[in-house]
Protein backbone atom coordinates (compact mmCIF):
# COMPACT_ATOMS: atom_id res chain seq x y z
CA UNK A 1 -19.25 15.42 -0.93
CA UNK A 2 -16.70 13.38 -1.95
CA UNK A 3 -14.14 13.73 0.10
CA UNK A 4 -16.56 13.98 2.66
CA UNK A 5 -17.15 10.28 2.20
CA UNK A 6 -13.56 9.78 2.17
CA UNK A 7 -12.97 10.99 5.57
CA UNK A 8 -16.06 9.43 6.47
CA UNK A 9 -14.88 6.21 5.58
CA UNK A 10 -11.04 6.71 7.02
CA UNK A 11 -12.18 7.92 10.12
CA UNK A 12 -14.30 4.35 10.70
CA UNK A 13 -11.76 2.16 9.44
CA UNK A 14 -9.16 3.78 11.70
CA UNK A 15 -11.17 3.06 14.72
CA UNK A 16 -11.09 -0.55 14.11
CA UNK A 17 -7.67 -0.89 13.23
CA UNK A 18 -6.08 -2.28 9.78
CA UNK A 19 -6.44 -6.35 9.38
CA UNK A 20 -3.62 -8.07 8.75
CA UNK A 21 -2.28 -8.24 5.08
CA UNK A 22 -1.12 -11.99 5.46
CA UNK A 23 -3.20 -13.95 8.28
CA UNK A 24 -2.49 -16.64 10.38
CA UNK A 25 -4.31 -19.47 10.12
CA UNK A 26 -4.47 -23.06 10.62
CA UNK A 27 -2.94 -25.05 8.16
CA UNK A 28 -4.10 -28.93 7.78
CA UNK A 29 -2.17 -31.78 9.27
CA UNK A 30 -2.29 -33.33 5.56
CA UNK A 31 -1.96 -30.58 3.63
CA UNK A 32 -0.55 -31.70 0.05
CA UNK A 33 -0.18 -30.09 -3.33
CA UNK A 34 -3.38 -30.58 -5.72
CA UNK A 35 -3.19 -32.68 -9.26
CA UNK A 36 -1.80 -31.01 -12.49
CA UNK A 37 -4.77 -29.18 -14.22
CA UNK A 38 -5.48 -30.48 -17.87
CA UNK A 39 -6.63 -27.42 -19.54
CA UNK A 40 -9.64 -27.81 -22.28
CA UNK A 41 -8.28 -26.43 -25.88
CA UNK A 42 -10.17 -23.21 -25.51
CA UNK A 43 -8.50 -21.75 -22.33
CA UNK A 44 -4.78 -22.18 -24.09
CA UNK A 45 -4.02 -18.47 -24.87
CA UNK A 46 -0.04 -18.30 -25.36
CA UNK A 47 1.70 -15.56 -27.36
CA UNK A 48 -0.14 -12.64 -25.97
CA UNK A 49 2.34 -9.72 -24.87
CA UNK A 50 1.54 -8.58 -20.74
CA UNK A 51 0.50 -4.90 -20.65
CA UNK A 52 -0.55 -5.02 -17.20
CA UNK A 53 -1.17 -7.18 -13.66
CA UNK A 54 -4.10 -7.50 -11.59
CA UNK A 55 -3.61 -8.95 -8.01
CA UNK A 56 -6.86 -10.22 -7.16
CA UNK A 57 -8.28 -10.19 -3.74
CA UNK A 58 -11.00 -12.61 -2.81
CA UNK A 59 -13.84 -11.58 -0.73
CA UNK A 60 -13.54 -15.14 0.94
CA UNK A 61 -16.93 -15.32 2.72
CA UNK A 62 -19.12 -14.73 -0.19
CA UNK A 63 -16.61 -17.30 -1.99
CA UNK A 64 -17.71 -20.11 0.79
CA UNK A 65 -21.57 -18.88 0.72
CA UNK A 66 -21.70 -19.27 -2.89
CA UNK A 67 -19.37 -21.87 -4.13
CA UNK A 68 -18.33 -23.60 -0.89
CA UNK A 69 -20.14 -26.59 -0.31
CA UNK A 70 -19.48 -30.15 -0.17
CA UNK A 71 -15.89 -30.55 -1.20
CA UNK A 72 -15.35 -27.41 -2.14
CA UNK A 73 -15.37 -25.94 1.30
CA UNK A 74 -12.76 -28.44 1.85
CA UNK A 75 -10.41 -27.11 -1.06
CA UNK A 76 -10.85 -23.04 0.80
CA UNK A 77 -11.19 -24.38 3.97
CA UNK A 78 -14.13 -22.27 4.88
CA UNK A 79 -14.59 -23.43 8.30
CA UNK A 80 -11.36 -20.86 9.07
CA UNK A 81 -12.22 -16.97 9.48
CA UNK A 82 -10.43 -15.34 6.11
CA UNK A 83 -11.12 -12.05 4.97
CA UNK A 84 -9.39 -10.77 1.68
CA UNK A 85 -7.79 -13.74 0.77
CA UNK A 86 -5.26 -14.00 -2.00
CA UNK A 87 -6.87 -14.97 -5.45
CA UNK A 88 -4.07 -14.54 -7.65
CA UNK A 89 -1.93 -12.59 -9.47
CA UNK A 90 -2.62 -12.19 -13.59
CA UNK A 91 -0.75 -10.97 -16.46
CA UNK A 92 -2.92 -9.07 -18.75
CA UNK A 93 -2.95 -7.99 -22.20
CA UNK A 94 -3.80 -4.59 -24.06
CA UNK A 95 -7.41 -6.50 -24.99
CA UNK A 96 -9.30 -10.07 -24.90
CA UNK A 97 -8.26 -12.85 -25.07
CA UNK A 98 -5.69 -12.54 -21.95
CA UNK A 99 -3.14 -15.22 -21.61
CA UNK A 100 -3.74 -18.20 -20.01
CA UNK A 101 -2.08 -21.52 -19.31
CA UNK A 102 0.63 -20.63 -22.31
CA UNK A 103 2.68 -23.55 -21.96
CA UNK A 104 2.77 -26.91 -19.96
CA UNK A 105 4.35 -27.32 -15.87
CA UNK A 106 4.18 -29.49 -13.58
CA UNK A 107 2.38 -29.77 -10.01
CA UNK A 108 3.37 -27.44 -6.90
CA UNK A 109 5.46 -29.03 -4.49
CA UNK A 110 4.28 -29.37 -0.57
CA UNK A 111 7.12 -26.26 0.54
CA UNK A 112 5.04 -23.89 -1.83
CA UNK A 113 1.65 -24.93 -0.75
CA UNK A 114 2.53 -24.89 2.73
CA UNK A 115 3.89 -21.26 2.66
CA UNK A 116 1.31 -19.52 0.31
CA UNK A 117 -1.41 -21.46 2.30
CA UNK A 118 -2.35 -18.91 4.88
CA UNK A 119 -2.67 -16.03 1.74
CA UNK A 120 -4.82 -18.83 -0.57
CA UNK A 121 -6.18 -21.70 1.58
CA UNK A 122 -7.12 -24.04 -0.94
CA UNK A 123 -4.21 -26.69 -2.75
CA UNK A 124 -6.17 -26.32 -6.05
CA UNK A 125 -6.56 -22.55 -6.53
CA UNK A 126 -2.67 -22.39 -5.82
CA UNK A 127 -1.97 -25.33 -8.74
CA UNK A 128 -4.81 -23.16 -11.42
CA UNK A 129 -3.26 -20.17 -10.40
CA UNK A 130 0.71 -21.44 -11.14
CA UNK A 131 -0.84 -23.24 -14.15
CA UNK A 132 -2.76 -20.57 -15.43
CA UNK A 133 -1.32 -17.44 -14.67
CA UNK A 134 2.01 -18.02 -13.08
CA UNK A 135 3.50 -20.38 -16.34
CA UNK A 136 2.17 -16.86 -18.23
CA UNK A 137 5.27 -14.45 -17.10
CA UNK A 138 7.49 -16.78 -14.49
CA UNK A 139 9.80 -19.29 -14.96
CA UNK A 140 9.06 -21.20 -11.84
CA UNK A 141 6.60 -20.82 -8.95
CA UNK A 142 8.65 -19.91 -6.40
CA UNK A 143 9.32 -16.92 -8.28
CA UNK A 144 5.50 -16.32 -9.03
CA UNK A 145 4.37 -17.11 -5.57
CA UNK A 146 6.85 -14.49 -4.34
CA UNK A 147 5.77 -11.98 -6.17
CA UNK A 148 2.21 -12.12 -5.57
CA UNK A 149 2.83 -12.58 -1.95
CA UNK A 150 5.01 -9.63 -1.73
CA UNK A 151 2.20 -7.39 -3.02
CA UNK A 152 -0.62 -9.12 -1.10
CA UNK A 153 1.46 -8.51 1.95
CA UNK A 154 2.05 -5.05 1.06
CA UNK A 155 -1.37 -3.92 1.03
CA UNK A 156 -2.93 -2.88 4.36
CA UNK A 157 -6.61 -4.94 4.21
CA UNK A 158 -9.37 -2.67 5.22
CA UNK A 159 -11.75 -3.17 7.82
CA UNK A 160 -14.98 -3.69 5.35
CA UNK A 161 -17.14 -4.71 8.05
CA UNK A 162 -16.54 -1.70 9.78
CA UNK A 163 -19.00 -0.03 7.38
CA UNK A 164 -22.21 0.09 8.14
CA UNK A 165 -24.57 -1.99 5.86
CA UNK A 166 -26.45 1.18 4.06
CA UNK A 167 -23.39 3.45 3.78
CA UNK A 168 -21.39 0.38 2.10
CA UNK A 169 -20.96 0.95 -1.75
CA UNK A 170 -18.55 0.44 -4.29
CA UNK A 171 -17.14 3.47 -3.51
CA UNK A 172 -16.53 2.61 -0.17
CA UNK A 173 -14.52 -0.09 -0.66
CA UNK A 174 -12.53 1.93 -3.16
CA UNK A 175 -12.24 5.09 -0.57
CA UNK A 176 -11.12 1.80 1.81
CA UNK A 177 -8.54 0.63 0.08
CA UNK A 178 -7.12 4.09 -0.58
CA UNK A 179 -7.19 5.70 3.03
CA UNK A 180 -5.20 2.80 4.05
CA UNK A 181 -3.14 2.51 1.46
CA UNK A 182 -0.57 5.64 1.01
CA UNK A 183 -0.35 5.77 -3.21
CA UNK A 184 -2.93 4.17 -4.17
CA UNK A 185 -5.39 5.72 -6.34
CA UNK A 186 -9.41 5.08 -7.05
CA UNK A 187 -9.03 4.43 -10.39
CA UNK A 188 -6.42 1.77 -9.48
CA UNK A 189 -9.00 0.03 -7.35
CA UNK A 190 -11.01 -2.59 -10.01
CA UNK A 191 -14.43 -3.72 -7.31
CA UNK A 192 -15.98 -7.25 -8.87
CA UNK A 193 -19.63 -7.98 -7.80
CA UNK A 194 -22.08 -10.76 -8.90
CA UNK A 195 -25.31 -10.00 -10.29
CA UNK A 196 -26.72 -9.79 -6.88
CA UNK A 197 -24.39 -7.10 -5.90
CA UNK A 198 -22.53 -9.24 -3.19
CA UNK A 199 -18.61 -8.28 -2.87
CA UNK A 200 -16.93 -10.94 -4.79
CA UNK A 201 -13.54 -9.36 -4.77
CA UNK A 202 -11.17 -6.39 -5.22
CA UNK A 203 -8.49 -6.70 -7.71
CA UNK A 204 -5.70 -4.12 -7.63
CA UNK A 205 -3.67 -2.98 -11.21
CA UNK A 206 -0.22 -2.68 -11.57
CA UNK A 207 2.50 -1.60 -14.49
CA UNK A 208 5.01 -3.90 -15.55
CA UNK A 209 7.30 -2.49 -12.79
CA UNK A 210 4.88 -3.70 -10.25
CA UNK A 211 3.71 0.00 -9.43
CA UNK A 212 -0.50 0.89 -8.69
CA UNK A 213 -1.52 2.09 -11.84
CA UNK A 214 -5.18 2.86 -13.22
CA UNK A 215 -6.74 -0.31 -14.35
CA UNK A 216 -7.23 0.00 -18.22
CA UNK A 217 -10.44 -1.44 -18.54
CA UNK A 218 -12.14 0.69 -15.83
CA UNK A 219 -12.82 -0.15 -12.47
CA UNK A 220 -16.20 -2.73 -11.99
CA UNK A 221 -18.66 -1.59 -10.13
CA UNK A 222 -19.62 1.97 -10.03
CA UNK A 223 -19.15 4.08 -6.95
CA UNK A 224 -22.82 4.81 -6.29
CA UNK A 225 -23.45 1.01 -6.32
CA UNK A 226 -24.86 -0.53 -2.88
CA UNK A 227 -23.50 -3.75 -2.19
CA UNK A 228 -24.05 -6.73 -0.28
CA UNK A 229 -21.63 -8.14 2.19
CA UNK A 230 -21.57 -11.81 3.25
CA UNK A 231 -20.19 -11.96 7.27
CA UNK A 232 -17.19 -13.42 8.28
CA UNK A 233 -17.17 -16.16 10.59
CA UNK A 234 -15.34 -13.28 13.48
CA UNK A 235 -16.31 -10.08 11.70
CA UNK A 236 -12.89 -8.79 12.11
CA UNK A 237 -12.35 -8.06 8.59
C-alpha cells in the first residue's frame, strides 16, 4: 500500500513537471537591507554544540494568508507567486534549548539581500535569519547565505498542487519530496503544520557534512494526516 502511494504520487508529480528550486521573481526597485534585530534576553542561547541542520522550506502562501497583512505582506512580498520559499537554514543541538543569536553582528548589506532575495523575499527574515541562525555556525553571511542557497537550490521542489485535495497528506508531501529527490529518505523529511492542519512548511535534516540524514526529533506531522493547502497565486507549485 505503501509504495503504492509512492508511485501514486511520482507518477502525478512527473506529469506536471518539477518547479524550480530557486525562482525568478521580481525584485523591488528599492530593495534595501532591514535594521539590526535587538534580541530580548531570553532568545540568547550561545554555547550550545550543533548536532544537526534543518533547512527550512516555507510553504509561502499559507505564510501570506496567515501572517501577511498590512506591512507584513510588504516584508514577503506576497503579491509575487512563491511556492517553497527559503526559510532558513538552523544549527541544532542534541536537545532544547537550540542556539540562537550566540553573539552580536551587524546588518546585511544590499549585495546579499539582493541575491538571496528571489529564495527569501522579505529584507527582515534574511537579517533574523543571519542574526539568529547564521552568527550560530558562520563567520560571515556570505558564507551562511551560500550555504543555505546551495542546498535550497539543490532540492528539486515538488509540484504539491498537483495532488488532489483528498489524497494530500503528510505523507504525500514526504513521498513528494522523495520521488523527486534521488537520496533522500522519509524519515529525513520533518512536515510542520498549524493546528488547523494547513502546510506551514517542510524542513529537510542534514549531518554536519551537509548530507540528508533522519531528523532526530522525528518528522512532524504523521503520514496519515490530511492537510490543508492554501493556493498559490498561479498554482504552479
Amino acid at each position: 500500500m505503501r509504495l503504492s502511494m509512492l508511485a501514486l504520487v511520482a507518477a502525478l508529480l512527473a506529469a506536471g513537471g518539477p518547479a524550480l528550486a530557486a525562482p525568478a521573481c521580481v525584485r523591488p526597485a528599492a530593495l534595501t537591507p532591514a535594521p539590526v534585530i535587538v534580541p530580548r534576553a531570553d532568545e540568547v542561547v550561545s554555547g550550545v554544540t550543533t548536532a544537526y541542520y534543518l533547512l527550512a522550506l516555507s510553504w509561502t502562501p499559507q505564510w501570506c494568508r496567515s501572517g501577511g497583512a498590512g506591512a507584513s505582506a510588504k516584508e514577503m512580498e506576497c503579491g509575487q507567486a512563491f511556492g517553497f520559499s527559503l526559510h532558513g537554514l538552523w544549527p541544532d543541538g542534541a536537545a532544547k534549548p537550540y542556539p540562537r543569536f550566540c553573539r552580536p553582528v551587524g546588518a546585511l548589506d544590499a549585495s546579499t539581500v539582493v541575491e538571496m532575495y528571489c529564495r527569501t523575499p522579505s529584507p527582515k527574515l534574511l537579517q533574523h535569519e543571519w542574526q539568529a541562525h547564521g552568527a550560530c555556525g558562520w563567520n560571515d553571511p556570505k558564507a551562511y547565505f551560500g550555504q543555505a542557497s546551495r542546498l535550497y537550490d539543490r532540492l528539486v521542489m515538488p509540484r504539491i498542487e498537483a495532488i488532489a485535495p483528498d489524497a494530500l497528506t503528510a505523507g504525500a508531501v514526504r513521498a513528494a519530496f522523495v520521488a523527486r529527490n534521488p537520496g533522500l529518505a522519509r524519515n529525513q523529511v520533518f512536515v510542520q503544520t498549524d493546528r488547523s492542519d494547513d502546510l506551514t512548511e517542510v524542513r529537510i535534516c542534514y549531518d554536519l557534512k551537509f548530507r540528508p540524514a533522519a531528523c532526530p526529533g522525528g518528522t512532524g506531522t504523521p503520514d496519515r494526516v490530511r492537510l490543508h493547502l492554501a493556493p498559490s497565486r498561479t498554482g504552479a507549485f
